[in-house]
C-alpha atoms as a PDB file:
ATOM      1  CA  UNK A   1      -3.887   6.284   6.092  1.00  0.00           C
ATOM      2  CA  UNK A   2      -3.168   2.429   6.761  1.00  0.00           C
ATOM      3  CA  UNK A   3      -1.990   0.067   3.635  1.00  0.00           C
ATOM      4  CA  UNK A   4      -2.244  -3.733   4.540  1.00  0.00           C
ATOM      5  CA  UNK A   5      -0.483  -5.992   1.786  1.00  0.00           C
ATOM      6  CA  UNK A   6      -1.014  -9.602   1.656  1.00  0.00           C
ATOM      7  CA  UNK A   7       0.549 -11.751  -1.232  1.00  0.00           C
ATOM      8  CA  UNK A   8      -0.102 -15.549  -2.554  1.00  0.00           C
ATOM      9  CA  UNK A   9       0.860 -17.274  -5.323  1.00  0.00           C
ATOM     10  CA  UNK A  10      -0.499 -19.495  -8.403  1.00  0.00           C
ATOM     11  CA  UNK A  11       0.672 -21.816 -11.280  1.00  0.00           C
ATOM     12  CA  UNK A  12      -1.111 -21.278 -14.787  1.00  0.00           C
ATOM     13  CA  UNK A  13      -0.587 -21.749 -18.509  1.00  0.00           C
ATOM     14  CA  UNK A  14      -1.714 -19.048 -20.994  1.00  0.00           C
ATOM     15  CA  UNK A  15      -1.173 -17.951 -24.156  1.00  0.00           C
ATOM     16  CA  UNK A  16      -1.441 -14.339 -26.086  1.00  0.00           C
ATOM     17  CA  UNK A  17      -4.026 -13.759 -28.824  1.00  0.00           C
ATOM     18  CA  UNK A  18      -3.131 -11.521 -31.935  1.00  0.00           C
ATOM     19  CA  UNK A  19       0.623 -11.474 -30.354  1.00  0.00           C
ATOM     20  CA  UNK A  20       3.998 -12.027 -32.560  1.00  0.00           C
ATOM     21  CA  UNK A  21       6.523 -13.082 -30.361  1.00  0.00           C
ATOM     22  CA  UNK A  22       7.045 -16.235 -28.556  1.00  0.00           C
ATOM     23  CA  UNK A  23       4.190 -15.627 -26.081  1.00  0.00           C
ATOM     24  CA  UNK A  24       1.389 -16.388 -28.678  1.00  0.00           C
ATOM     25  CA  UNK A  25       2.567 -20.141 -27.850  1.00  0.00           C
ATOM     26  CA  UNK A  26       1.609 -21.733 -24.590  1.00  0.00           C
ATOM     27  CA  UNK A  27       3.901 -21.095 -21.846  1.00  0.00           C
ATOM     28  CA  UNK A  28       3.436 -21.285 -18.093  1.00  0.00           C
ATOM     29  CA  UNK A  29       4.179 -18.536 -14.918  1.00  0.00           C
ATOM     30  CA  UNK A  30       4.641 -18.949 -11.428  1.00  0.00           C
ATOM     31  CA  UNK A  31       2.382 -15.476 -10.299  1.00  0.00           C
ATOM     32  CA  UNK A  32       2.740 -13.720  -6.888  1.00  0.00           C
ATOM     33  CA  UNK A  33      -0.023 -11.573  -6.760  1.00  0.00           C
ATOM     34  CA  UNK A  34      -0.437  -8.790  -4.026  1.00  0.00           C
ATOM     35  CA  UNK A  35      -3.344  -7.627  -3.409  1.00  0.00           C
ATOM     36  CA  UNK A  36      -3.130  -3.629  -1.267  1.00  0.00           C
ATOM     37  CA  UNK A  37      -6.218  -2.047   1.038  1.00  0.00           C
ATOM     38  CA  UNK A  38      -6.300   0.787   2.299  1.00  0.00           C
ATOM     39  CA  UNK A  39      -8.429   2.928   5.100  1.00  0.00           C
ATOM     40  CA  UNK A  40      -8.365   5.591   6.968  1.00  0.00           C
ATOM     41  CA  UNK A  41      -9.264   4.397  10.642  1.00  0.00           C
ATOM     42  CA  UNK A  42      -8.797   1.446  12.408  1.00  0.00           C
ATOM     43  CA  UNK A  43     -11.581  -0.856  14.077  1.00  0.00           C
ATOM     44  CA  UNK A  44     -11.760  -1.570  17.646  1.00  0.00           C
ATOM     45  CA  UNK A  45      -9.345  -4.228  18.169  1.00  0.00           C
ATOM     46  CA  UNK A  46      -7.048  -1.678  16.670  1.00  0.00           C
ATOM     47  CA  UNK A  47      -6.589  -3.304  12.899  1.00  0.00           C
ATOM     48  CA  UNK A  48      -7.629  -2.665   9.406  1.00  0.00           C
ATOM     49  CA  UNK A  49      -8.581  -6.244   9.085  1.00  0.00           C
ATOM     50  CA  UNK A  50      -6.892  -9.274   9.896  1.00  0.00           C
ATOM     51  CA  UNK A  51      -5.118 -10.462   7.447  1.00  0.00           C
ATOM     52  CA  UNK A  52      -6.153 -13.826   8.140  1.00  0.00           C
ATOM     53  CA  UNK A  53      -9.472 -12.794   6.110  1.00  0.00           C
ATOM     54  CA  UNK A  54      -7.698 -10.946   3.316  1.00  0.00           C
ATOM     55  CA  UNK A  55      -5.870 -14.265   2.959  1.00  0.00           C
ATOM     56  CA  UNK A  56      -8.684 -16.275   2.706  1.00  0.00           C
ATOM     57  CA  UNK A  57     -10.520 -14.029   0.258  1.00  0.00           C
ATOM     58  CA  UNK A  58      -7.365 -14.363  -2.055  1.00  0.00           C
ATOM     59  CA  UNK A  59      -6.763 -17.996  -1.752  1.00  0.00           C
ATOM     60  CA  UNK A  60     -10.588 -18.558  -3.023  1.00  0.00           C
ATOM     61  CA  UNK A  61      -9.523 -16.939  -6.065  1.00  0.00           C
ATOM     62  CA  UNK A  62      -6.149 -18.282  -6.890  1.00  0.00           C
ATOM     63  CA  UNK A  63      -7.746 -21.800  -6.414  1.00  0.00           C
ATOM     64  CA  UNK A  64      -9.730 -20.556  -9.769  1.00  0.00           C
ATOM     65  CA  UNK A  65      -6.970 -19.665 -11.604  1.00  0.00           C
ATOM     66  CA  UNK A  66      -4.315 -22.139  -9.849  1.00  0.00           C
ATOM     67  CA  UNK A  67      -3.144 -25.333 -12.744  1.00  0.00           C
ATOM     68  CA  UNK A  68      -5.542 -23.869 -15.427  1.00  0.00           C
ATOM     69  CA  UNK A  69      -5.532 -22.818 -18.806  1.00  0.00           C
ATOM     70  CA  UNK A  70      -6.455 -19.348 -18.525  1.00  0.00           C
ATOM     71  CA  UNK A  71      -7.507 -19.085 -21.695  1.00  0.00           C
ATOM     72  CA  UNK A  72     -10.004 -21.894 -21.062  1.00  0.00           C
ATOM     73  CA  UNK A  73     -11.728 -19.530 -18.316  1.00  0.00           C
ATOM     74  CA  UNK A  74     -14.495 -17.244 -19.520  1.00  0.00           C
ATOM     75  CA  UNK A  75     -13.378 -13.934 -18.480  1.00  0.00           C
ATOM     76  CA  UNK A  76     -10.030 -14.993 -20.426  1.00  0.00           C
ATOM     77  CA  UNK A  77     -11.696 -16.110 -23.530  1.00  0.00           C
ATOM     78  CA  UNK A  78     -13.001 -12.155 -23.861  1.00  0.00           C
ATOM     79  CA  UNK A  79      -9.783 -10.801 -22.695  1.00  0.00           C
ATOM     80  CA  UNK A  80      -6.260 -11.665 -23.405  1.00  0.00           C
ATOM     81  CA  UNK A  81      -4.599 -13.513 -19.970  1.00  0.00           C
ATOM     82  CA  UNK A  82      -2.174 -10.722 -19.989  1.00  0.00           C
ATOM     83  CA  UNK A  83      -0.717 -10.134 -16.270  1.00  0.00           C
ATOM     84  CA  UNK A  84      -2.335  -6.751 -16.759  1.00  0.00           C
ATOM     85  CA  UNK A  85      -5.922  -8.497 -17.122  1.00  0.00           C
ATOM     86  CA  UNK A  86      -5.258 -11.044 -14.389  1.00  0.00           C
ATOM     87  CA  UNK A  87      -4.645  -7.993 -12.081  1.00  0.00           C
ATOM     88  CA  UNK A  88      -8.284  -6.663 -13.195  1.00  0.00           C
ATOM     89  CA  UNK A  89      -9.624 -10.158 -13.051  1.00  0.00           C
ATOM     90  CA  UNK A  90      -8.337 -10.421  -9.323  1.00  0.00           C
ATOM     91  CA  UNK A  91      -9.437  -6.726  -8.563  1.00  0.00           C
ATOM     92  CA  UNK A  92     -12.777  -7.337  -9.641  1.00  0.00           C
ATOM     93  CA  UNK A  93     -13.353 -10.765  -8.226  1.00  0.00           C
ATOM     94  CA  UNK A  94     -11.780  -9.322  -4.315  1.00  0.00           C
ATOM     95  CA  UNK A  95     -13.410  -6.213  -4.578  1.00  0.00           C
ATOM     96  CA  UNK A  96     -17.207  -7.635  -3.474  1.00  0.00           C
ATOM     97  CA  UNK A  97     -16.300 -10.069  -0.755  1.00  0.00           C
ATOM     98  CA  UNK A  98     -13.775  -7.543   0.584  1.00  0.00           C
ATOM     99  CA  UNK A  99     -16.552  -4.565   0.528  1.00  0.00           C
ATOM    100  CA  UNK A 100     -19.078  -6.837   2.414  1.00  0.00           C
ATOM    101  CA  UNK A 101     -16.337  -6.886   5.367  1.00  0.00           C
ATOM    102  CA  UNK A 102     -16.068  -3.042   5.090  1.00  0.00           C
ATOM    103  CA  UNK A 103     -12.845  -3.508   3.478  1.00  0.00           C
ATOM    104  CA  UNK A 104     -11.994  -1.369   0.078  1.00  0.00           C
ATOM    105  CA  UNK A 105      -9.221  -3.103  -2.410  1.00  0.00           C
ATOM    106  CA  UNK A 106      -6.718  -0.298  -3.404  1.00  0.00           C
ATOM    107  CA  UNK A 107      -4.696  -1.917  -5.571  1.00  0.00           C
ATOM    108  CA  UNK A 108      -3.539  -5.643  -6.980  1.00  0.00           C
ATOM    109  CA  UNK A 109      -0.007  -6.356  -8.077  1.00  0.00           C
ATOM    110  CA  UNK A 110       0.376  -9.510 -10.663  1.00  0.00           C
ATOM    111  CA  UNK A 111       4.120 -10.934 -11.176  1.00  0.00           C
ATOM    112  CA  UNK A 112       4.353 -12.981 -13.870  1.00  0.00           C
ATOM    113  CA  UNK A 113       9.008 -13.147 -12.800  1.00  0.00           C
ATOM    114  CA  UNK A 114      10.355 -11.870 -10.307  1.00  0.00           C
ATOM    115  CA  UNK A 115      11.483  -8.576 -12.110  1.00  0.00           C
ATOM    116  CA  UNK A 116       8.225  -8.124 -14.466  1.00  0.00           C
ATOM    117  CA  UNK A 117       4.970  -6.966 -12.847  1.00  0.00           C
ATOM    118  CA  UNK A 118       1.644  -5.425 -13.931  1.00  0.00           C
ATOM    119  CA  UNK A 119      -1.003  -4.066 -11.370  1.00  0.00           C
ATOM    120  CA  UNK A 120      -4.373  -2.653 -11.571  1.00  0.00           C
ATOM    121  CA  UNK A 121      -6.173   0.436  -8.972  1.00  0.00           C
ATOM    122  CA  UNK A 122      -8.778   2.484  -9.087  1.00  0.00           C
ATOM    123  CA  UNK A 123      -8.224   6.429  -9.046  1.00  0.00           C
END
């Protein structure tokens, strides 16, 4: 089994609904995010992908999310901007684009510091 990590990172401002604590006020992270795939067998040229293209597919995302309000965004204003529903966010929003290269997401990593993280998979 091959494992191909690429990470990026974003700016954003969120707060926490129905939280006590001093992140129910708006407050701003510097994310990494990390997004993992995973197959089986490589393609001709010998690679899982290039990670040129998982880059890409990232950055098109992050540009969403990059100097925002989370909270502002749609998916946000259903769910909480917790790092452990920007990981789903990401997930889901990769998981098409990378499937129409042939590509399957494993897993995506969300650090919100550099010692606190949150990530989201499929079983």
């Amino acid at each position: 089994m091959y494992e191909l990590n690429v990470e990026d990172e974003f700016a954003s401002a969120h707060y926490l609904r129905e939280y006590k604590g001093k992140c129910e006020r708006v407050h701003g992270h510097n994310y990494k995010v990390m997004i993992t795939v995973k197959e089986k067998k490589l393609d001709k040229t010998g690679l899982v992908v290039d990670f040129s293209e998982l880059k890409k597919e990232l950055k098109k995302i992050l540009e969403i999310l990059d100097h925002r309000l989370l909270n502002e965004l749609p998916y946000f204003k259903k769910n909480n901007p917790s790092a452990e529903s920007l990981a789903k966010y990401i997930y889901d929003s990769i998981r098409r684009p990378l499937k129409a290269k042939k590509v399957k997401i494993s897993k995506v990593t969300v650090w919100e510091t550099g010692r606190a993280s949150a990530a989201y998979f499929d079983e």
